[in-house]
Protein backbone atom coordinates (compact mmCIF):
# COMPACT_ATOMS: atom_id res chain seq x y z
CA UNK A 1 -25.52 -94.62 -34.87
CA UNK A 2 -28.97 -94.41 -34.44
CA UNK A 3 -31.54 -91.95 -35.87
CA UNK A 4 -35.12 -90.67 -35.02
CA UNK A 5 -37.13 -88.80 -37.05
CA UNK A 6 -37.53 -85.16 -36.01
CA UNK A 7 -38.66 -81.37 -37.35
CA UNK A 8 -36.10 -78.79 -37.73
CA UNK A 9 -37.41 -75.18 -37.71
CA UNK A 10 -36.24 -71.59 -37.32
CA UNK A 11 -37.29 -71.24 -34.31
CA UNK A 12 -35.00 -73.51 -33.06
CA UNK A 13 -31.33 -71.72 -33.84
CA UNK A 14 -33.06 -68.92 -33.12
CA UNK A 15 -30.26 -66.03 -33.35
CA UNK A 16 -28.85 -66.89 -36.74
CA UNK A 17 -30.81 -64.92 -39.28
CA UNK A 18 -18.44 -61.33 -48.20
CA UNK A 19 -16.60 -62.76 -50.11
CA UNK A 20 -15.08 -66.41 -48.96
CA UNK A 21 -11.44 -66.33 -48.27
CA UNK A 22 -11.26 -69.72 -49.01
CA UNK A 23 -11.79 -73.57 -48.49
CA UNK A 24 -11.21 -75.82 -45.46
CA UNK A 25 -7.84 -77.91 -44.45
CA UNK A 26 -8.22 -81.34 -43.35
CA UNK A 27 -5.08 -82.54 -41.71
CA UNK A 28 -4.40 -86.53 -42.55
CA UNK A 29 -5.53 -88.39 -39.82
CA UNK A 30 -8.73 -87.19 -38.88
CA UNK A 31 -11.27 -89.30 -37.58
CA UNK A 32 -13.19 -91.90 -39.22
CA UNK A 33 -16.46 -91.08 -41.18
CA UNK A 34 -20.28 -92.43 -40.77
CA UNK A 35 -22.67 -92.00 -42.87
CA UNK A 36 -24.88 -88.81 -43.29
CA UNK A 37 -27.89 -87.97 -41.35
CA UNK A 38 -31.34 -87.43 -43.85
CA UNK A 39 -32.85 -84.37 -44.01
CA UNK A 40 -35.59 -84.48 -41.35
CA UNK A 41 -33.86 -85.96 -38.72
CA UNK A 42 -31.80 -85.65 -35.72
CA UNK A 43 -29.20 -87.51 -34.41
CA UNK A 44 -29.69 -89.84 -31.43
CA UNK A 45 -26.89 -90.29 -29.48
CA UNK A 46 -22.46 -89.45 -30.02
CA UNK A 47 -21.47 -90.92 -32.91
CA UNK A 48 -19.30 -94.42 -32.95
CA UNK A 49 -15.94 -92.17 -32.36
CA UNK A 50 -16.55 -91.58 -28.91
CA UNK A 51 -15.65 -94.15 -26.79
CA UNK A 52 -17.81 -95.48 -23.64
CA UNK A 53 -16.50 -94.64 -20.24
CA UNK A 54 -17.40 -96.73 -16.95
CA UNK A 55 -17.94 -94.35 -14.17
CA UNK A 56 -15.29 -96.27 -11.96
CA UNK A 57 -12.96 -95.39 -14.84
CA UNK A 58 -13.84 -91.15 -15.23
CA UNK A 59 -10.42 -90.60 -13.11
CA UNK A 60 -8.22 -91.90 -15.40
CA UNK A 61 -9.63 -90.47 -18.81
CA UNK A 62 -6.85 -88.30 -20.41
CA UNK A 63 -6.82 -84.66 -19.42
CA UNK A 64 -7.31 -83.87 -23.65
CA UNK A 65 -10.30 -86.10 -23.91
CA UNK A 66 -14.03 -84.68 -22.84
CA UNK A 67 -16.89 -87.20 -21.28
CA UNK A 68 -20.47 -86.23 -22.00
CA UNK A 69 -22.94 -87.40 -20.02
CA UNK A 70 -26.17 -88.52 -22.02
CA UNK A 71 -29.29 -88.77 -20.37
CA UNK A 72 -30.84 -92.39 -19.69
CA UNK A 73 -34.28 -91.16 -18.01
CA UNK A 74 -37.11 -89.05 -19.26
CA UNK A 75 -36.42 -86.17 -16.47
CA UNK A 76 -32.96 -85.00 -15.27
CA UNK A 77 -32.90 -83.65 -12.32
CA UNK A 78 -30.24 -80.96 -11.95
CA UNK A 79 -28.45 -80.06 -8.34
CA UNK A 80 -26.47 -76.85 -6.90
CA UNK A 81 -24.24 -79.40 -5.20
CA UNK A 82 -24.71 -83.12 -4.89
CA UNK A 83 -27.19 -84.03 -3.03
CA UNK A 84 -28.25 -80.14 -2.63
CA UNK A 85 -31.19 -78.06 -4.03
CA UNK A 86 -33.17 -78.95 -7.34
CA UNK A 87 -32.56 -76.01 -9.88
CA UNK A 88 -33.50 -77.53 -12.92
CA UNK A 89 -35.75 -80.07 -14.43
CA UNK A 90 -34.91 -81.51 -17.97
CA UNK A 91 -37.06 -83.19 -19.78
CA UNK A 92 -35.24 -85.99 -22.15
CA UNK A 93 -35.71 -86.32 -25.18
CA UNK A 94 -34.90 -82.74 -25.90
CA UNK A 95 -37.53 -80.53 -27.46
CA UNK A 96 -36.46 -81.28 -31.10
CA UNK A 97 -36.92 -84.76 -30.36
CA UNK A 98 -32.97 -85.23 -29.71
CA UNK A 99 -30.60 -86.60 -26.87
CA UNK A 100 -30.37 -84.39 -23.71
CA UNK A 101 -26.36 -84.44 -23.38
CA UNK A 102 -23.94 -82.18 -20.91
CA UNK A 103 -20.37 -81.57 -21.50
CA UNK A 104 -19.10 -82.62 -17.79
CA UNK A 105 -16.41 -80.41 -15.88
CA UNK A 106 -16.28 -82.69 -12.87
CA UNK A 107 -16.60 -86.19 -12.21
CA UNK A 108 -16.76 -88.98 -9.67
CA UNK A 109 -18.55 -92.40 -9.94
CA UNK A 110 -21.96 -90.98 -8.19
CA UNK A 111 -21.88 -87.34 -9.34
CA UNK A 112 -20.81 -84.91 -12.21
CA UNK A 113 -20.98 -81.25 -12.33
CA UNK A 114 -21.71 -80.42 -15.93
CA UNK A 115 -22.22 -77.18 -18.05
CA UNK A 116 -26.08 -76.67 -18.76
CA UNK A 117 -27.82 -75.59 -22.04
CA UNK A 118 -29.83 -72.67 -20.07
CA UNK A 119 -29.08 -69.39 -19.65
CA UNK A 120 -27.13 -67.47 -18.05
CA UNK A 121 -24.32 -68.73 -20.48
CA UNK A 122 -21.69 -70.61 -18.31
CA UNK A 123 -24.56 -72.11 -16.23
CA UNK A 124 -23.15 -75.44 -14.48
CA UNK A 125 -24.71 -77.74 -11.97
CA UNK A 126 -24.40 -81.51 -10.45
CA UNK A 127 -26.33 -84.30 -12.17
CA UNK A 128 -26.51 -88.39 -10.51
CA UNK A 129 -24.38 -90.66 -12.45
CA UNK A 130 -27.18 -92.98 -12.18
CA UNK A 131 -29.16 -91.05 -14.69
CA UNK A 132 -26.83 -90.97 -17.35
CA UNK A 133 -24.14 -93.13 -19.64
CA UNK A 134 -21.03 -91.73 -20.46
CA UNK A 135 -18.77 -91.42 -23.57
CA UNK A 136 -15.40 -89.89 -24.13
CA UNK A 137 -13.90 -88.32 -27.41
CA UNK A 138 -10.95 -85.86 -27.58
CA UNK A 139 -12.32 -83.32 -30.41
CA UNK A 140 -12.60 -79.12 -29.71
CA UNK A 141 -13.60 -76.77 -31.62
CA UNK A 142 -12.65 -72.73 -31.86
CA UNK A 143 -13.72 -69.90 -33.29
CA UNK A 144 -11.91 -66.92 -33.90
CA UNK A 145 -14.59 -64.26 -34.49
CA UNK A 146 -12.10 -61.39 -35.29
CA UNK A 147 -10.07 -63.96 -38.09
CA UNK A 148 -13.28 -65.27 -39.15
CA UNK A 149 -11.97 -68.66 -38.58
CA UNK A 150 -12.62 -71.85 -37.15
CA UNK A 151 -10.50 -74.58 -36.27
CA UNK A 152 -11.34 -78.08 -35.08
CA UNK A 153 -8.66 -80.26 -33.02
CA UNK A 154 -8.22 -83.87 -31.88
CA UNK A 155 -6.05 -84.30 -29.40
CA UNK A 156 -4.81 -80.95 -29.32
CA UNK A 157 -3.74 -81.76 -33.68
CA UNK A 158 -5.56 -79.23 -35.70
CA UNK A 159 -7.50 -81.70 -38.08
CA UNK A 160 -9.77 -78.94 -39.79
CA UNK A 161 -9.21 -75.19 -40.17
CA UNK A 162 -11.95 -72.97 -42.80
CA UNK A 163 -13.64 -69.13 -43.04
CA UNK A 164 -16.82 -68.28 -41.02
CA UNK A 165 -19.29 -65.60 -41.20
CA UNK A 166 -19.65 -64.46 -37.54
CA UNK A 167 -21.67 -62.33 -35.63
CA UNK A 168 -22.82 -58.77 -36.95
CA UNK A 169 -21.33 -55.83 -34.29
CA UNK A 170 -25.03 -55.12 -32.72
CA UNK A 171 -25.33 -58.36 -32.10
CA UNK A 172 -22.27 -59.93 -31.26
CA UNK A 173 -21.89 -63.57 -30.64
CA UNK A 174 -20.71 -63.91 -26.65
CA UNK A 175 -17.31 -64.98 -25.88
CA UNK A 176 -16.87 -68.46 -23.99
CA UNK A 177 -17.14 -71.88 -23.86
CA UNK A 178 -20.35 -74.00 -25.09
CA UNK A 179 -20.63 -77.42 -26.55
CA UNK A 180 -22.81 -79.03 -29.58
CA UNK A 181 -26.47 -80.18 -27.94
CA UNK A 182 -28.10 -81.36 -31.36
CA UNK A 183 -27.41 -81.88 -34.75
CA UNK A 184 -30.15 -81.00 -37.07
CA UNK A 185 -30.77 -81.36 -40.80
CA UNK A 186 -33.84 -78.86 -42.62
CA UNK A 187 -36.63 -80.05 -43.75
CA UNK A 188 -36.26 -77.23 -46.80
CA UNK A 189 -33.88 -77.49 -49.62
CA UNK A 190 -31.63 -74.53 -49.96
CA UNK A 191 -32.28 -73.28 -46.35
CA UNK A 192 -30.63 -70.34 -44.18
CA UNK A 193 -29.24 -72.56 -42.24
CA UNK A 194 -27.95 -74.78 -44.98
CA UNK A 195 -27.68 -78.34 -45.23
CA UNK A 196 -26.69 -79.14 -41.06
CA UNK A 197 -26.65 -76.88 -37.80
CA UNK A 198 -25.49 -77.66 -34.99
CA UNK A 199 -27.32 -76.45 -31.87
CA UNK A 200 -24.81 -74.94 -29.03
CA UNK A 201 -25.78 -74.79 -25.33
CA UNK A 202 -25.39 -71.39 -25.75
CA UNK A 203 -27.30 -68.37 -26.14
CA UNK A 204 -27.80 -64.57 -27.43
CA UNK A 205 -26.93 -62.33 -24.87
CA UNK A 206 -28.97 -59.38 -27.06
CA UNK A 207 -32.35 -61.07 -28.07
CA UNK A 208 -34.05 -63.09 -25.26
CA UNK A 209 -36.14 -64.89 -27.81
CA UNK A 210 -36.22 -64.20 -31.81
CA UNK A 211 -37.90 -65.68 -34.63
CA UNK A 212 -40.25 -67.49 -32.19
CA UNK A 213 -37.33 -69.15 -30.17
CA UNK A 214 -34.90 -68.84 -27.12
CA UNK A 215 -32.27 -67.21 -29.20
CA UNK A 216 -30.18 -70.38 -29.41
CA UNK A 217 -26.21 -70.30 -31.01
CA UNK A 218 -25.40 -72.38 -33.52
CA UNK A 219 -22.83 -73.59 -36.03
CA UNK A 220 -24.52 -74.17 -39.66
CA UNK A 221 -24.72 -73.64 -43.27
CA UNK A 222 -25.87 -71.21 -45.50
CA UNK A 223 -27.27 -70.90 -48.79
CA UNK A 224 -25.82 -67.37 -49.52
CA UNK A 225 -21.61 -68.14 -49.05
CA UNK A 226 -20.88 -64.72 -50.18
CA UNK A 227 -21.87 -63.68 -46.12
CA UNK A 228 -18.67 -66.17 -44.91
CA UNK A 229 -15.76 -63.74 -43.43
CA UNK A 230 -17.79 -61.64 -42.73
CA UNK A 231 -19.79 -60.35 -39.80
CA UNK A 232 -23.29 -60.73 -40.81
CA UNK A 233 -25.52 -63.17 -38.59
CA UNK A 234 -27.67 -62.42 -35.64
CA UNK A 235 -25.22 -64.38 -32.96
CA UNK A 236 -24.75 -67.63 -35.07
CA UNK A 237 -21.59 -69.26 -36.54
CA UNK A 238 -21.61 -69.75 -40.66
CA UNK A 239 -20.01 -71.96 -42.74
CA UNK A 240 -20.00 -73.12 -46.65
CA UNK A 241 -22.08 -76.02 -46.82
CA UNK A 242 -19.51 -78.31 -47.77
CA UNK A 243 -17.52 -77.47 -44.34
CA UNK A 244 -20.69 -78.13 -42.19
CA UNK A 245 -21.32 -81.25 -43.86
CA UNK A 246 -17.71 -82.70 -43.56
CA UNK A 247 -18.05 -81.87 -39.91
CA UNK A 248 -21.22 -83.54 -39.25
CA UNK A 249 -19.28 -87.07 -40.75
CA UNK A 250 -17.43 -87.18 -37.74
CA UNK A 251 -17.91 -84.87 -35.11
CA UNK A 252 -19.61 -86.44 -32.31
CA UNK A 253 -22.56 -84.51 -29.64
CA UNK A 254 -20.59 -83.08 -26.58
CA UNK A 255 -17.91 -81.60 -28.15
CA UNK A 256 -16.23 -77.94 -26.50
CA UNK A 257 -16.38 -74.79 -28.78
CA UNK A 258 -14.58 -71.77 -27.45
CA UNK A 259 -15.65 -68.67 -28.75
CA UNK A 260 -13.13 -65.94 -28.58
């Protein structure tokens, strides 16, 4: 694991602004831990417990495992088809000084259709293998926003299960599926956002910018964990701060979260 130093700011999970029902379950056999990212920092690339994939090999990966696609070159240049029309342009590193990663939905040994971190939500395109690596893991995550849960998986084994403050009604959190872009850490002690977020590629489908920024989702922390079950945030997913720190031991960039 490698780390580079970076700024974390409100403006970046943009559309997070009673009583806990409890504390999380972690099911023996999770995956192994690495250390803790410092404050200040982002992390580089998937952690150690995703595996690398060689393109000749993406057709035999196991249906439960995802590949993510991590960009190798400063621009990505993203296709409506392979070989196609340029729609988008993405500059790598990411703005917050992160990896530029895709979940992929598709893939052969020259091309992969992959689901973008730009709105609409549920944007896809086609990227060249050539400009990315590739690493597998087999780790989802979903929330329930009407339990207030959410559950992380590996290999289809529920591994971690704990209360979330959701979305408040006028601004509801959209349904669907996203995966984890970033993982940041705040500069401040006793932030909003706690002691981790992690960025989602998806975002607010009621604010088109807020707080200075694109209205990002995210999964974080919070320094007020009297808000978790309940509905409370602007669009973002909450969590005590000992939940969001367990996850960011092990979970790697990449991974799926289904919001339903």
């Amino acid at each position: 694991m490698r780390l580079l130093a970076g700024t974390f700011s409100a403006g970046v999970l943009s559309a997070c602004s009673a009583p806990e029902n409890g504390r999380p379950t972690l099911v023996e056999g999770s995956a192994t831990t690495t250390t803790r990212p410092p404050f200040g920092q982002v992390l580089r690339e998937p952690l150690n417990n995703s595996i690398d994939v060689d393109p000749d090999d993406v057709e035999e990966i196991p249906v439960d495992r995802s590949i993510v696609a991590t960009a190798s070159v400063p621009l990505i240049n993203v296709y409506d088809r392979p070989d196609g029309d340029i729609t988008h342009e993405m500059p790598n590193p990411t703005p917050t000084n992160g990896p530029l990663v895709f979940l992929t939905d598709q893939n052969d040994t020259d091309w992969h259709r992959v689901l973008l971190p730009v709105r609409p939500n549920g944007s896809s395109g086609w990227i060249r293998n050539r400009d990315v690596t590739l690493a597998a893991h087999s780790y989802r995550i979903r929330v329930d926003l009407e339990q207030f849960r959410l559950q992380v998986t590996e290999r289809a084994t529920l591994i971690f299960e704990t209360v979330a403050g959701v979305a408040a009604d006028n601004t509801p959190t959209p349904g669907g599926r996203y995966y984890i872009t970033e993982l940041l850490a705040p500069n401040e002690p006793n932030s909003v956002y706690g002691d981790f977020a992690y960025g989602l590629s998806g975002f607010s489908e009621t604010f088109e910018t807020f707080a200075g920024g694109p209205g990002q989702l995210g999964i974080h922390g919070t320094n007020d964990p009297t808000t978790l079950g309940t509905a409370v945030s602007a669009g973002c997913i909450r969590l005590h701060n000992d939940d969001i720190s367990r996850l960011a031991e092990f979970l790697p960039l990449g991974v799926p979260v289904d919001v339903v």
